[in-house]
N, C-alpha and C. Protein backbone atom coordinates (compact mmCIF):
# COMPACT_ATOMS: atom_id res chain seq x y z
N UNK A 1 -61.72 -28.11 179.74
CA UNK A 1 -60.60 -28.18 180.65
C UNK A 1 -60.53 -26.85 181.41
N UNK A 2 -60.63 -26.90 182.66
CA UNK A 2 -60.45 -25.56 183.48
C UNK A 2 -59.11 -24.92 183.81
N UNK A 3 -59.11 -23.65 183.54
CA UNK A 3 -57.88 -23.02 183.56
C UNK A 3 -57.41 -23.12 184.80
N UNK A 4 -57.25 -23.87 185.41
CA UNK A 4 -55.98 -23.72 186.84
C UNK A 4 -54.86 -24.33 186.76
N UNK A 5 -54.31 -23.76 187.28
CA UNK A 5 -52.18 -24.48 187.07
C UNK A 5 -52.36 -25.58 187.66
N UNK A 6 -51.49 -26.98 187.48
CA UNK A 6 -51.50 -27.78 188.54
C UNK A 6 -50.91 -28.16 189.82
N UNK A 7 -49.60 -27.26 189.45
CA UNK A 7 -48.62 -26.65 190.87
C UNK A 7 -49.00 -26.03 192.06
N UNK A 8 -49.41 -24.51 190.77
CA UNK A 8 -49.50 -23.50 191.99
C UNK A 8 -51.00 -23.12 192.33
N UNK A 9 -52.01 -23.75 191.39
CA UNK A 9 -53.32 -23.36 191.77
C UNK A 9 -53.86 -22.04 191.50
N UNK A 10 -53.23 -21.24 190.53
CA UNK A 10 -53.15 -20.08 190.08
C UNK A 10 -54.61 -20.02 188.81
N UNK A 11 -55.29 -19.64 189.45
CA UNK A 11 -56.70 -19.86 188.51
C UNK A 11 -57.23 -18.24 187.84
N UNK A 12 -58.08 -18.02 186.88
CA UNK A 12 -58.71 -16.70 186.84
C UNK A 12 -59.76 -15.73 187.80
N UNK A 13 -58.69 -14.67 187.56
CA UNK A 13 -59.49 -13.77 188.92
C UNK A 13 -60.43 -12.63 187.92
N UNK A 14 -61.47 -12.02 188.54
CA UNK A 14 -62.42 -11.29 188.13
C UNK A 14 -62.03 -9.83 188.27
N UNK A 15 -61.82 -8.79 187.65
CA UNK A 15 -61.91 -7.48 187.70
C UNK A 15 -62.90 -6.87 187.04
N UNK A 16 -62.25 -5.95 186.72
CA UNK A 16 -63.13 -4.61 185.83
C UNK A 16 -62.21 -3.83 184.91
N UNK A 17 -62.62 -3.51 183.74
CA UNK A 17 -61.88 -2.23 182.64
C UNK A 17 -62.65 -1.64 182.63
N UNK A 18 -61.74 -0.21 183.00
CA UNK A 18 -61.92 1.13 183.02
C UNK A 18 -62.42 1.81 181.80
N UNK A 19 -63.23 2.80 180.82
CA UNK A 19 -63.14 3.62 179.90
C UNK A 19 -62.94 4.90 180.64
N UNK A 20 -61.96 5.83 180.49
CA UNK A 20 -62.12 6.72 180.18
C UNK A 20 -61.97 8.10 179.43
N UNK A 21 -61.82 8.76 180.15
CA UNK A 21 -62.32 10.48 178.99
C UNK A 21 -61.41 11.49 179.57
N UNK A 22 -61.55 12.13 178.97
CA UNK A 22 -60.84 14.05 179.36
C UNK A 22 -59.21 13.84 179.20
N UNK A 23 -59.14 14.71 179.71
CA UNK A 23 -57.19 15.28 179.99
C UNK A 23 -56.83 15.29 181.47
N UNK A 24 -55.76 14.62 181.85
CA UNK A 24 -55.26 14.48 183.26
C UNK A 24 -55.04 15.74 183.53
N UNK A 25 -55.43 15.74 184.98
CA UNK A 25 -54.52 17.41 185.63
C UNK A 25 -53.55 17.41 185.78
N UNK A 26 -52.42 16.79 185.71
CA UNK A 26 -51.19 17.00 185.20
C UNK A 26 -50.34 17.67 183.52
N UNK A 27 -51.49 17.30 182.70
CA UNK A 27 -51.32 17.54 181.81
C UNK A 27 -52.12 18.99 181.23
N UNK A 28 -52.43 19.61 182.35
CA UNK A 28 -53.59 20.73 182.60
C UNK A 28 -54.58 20.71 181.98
N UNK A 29 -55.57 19.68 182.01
CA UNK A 29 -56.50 19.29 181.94
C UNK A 29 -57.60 19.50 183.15
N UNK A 30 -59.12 18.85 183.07
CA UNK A 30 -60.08 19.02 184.13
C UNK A 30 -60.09 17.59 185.09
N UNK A 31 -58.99 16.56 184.75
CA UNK A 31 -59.22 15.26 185.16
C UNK A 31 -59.52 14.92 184.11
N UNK A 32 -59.73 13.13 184.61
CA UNK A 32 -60.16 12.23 183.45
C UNK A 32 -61.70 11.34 184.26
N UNK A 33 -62.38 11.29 183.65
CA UNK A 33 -63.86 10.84 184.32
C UNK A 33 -64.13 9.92 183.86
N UNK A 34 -64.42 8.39 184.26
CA UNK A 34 -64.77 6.99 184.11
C UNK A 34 -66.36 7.10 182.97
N UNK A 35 -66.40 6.56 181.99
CA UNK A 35 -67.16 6.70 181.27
C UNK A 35 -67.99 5.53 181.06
N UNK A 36 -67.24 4.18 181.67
CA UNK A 36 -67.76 2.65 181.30
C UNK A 36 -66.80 2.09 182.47
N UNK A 37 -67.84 1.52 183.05
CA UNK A 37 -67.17 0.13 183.57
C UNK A 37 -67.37 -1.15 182.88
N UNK A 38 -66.60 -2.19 182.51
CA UNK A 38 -66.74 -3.35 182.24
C UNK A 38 -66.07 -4.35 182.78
N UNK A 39 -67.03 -5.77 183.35
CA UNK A 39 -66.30 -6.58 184.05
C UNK A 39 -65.44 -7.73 183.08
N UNK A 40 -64.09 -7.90 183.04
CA UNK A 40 -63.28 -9.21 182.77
C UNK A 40 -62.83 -10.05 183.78
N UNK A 41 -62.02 -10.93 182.83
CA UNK A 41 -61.16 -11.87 183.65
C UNK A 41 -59.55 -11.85 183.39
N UNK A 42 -58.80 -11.68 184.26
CA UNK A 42 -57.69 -12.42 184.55
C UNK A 42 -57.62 -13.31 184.21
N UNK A 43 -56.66 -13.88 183.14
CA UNK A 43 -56.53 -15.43 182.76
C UNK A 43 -55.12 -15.70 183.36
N UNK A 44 -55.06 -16.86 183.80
CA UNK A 44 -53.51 -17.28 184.24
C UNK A 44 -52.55 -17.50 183.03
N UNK A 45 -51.31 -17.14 182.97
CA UNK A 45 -50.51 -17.83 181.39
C UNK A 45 -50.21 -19.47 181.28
N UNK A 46 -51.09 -19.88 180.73
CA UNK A 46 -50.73 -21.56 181.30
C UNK A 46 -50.23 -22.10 179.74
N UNK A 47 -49.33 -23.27 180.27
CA UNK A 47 -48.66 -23.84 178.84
C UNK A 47 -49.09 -25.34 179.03
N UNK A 48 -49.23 -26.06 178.21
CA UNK A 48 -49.14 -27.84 178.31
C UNK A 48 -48.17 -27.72 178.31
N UNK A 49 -47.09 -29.08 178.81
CA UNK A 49 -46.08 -29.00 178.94
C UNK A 49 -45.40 -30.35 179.60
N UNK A 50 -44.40 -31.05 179.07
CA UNK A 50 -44.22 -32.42 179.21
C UNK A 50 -42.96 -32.55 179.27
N UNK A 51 -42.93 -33.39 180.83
CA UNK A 51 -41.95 -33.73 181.79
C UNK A 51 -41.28 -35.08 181.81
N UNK A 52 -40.32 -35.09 181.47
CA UNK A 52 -39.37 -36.68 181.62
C UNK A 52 -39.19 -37.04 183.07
N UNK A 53 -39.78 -37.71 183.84
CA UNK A 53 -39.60 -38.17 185.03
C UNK A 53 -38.54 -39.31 185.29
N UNK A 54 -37.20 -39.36 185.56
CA UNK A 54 -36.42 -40.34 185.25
C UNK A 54 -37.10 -41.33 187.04
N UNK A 55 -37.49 -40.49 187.84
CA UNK A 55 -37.69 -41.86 189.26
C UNK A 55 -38.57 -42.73 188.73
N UNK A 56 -39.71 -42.20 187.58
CA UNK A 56 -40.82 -43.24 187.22
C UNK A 56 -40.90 -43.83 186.01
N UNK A 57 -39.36 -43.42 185.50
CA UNK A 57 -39.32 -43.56 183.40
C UNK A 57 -40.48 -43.46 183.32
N UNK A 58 -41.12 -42.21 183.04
CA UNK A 58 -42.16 -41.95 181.92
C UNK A 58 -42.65 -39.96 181.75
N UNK A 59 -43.08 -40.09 181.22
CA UNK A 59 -43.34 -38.77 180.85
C UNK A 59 -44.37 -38.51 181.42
N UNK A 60 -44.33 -36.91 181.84
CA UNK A 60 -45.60 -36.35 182.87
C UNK A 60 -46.09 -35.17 181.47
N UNK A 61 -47.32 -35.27 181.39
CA UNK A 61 -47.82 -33.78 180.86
C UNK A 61 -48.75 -33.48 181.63
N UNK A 62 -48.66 -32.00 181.97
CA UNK A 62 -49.30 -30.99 183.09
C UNK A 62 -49.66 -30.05 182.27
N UNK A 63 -50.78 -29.34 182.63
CA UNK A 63 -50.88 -27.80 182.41
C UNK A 63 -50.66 -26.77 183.53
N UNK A 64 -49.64 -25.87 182.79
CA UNK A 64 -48.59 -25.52 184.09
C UNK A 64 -49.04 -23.90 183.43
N UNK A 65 -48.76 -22.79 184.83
CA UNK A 65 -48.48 -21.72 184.90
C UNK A 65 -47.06 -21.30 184.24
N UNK A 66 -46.45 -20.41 183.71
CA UNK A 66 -44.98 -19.83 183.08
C UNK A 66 -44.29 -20.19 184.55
N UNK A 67 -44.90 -19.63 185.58
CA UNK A 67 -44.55 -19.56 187.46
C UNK A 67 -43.76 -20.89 187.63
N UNK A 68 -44.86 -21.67 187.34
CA UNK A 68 -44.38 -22.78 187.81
C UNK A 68 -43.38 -23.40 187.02
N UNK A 69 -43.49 -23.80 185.82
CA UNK A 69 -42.60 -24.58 184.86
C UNK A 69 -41.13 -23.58 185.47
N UNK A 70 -41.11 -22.31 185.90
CA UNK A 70 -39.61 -21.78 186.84
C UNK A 70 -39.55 -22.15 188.13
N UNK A 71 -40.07 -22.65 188.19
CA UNK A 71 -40.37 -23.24 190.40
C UNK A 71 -39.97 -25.14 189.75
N UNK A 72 -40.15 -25.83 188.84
CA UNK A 72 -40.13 -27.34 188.22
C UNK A 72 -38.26 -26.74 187.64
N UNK A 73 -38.18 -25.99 186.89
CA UNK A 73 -36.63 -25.98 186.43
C UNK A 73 -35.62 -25.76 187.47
N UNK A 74 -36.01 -24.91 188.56
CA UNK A 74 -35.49 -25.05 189.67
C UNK A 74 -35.35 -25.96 190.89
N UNK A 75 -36.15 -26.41 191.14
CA UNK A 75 -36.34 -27.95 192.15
C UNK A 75 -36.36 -29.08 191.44
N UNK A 76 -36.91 -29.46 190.09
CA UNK A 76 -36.67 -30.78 190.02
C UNK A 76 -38.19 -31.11 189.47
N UNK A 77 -38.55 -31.84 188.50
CA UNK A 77 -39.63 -32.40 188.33
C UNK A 77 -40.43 -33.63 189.72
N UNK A 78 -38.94 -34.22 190.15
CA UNK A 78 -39.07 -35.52 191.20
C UNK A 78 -39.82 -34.67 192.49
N UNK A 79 -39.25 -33.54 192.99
CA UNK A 79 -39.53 -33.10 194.25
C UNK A 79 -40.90 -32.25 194.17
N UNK A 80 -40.77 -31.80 192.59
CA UNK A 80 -42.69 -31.07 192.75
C UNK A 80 -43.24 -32.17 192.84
N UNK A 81 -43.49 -33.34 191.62
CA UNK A 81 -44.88 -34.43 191.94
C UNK A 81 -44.71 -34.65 193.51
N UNK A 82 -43.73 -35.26 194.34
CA UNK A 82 -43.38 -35.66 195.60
C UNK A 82 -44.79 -34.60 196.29
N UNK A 83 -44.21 -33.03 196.20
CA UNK A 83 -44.83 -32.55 197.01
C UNK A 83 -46.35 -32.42 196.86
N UNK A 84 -46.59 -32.35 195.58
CA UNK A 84 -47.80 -32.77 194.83
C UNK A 84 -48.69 -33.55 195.82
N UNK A 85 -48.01 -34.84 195.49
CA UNK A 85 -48.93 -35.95 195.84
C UNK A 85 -49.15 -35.90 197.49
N UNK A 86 -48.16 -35.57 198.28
CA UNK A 86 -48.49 -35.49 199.56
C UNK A 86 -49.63 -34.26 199.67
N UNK A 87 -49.92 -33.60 199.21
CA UNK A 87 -50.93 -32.93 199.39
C UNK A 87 -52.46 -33.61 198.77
N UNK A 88 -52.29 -34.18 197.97
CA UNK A 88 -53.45 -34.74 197.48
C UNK A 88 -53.86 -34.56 196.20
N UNK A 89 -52.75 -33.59 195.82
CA UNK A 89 -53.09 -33.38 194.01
C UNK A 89 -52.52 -34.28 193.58
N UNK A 90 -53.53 -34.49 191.69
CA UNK A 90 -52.78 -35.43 190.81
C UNK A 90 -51.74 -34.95 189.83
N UNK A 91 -51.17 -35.70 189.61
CA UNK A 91 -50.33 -34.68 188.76
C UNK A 91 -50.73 -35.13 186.93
């Protein structure tokens, strides 16, 4: 199952972690000097999560972003699928 929200489309992004070394010059030190780069990922916070739809009596389960399930408590389960589906996603 691929990690993307089904709302907001909020998928994993690619960075990098830092190692490093020394004492900040603030802390009167020489700096601090990168010792390792390593590439990760960004994971989105996604929950399963299951919706009582009273326009269709039946229950929706989505895998949703934290984002979204606050964007669904605020508008309405009825008006996200709505907008959903006019775009072309399933829900």
């Amino acid at each position: 199952m691929s990690k993307v929200c089904s709302v907001t489309g909020k998928k994993p992004v690619a960075g990098r972690s830092y190692t490093l070394r020394g004492i900040a010059k603030k802390k009167k030190g020489i700096g601090l000097k990168v010792t390792g780069i390593t590439n990760r990922r960004f994971l989105p916070n996604l929950k399963k999560k299951r919706f009582w739809d009273p326009e269709e009596n039946c229950y929706v389960t989505m895998r949703l972003s934290t984002s979204a399930i606050r964007t669904i408590d605020k508008n309405g389960i009825g008006a996200v699928l709505r907008k959903m589906r006019s775009e072309g996603k399933k829900a």
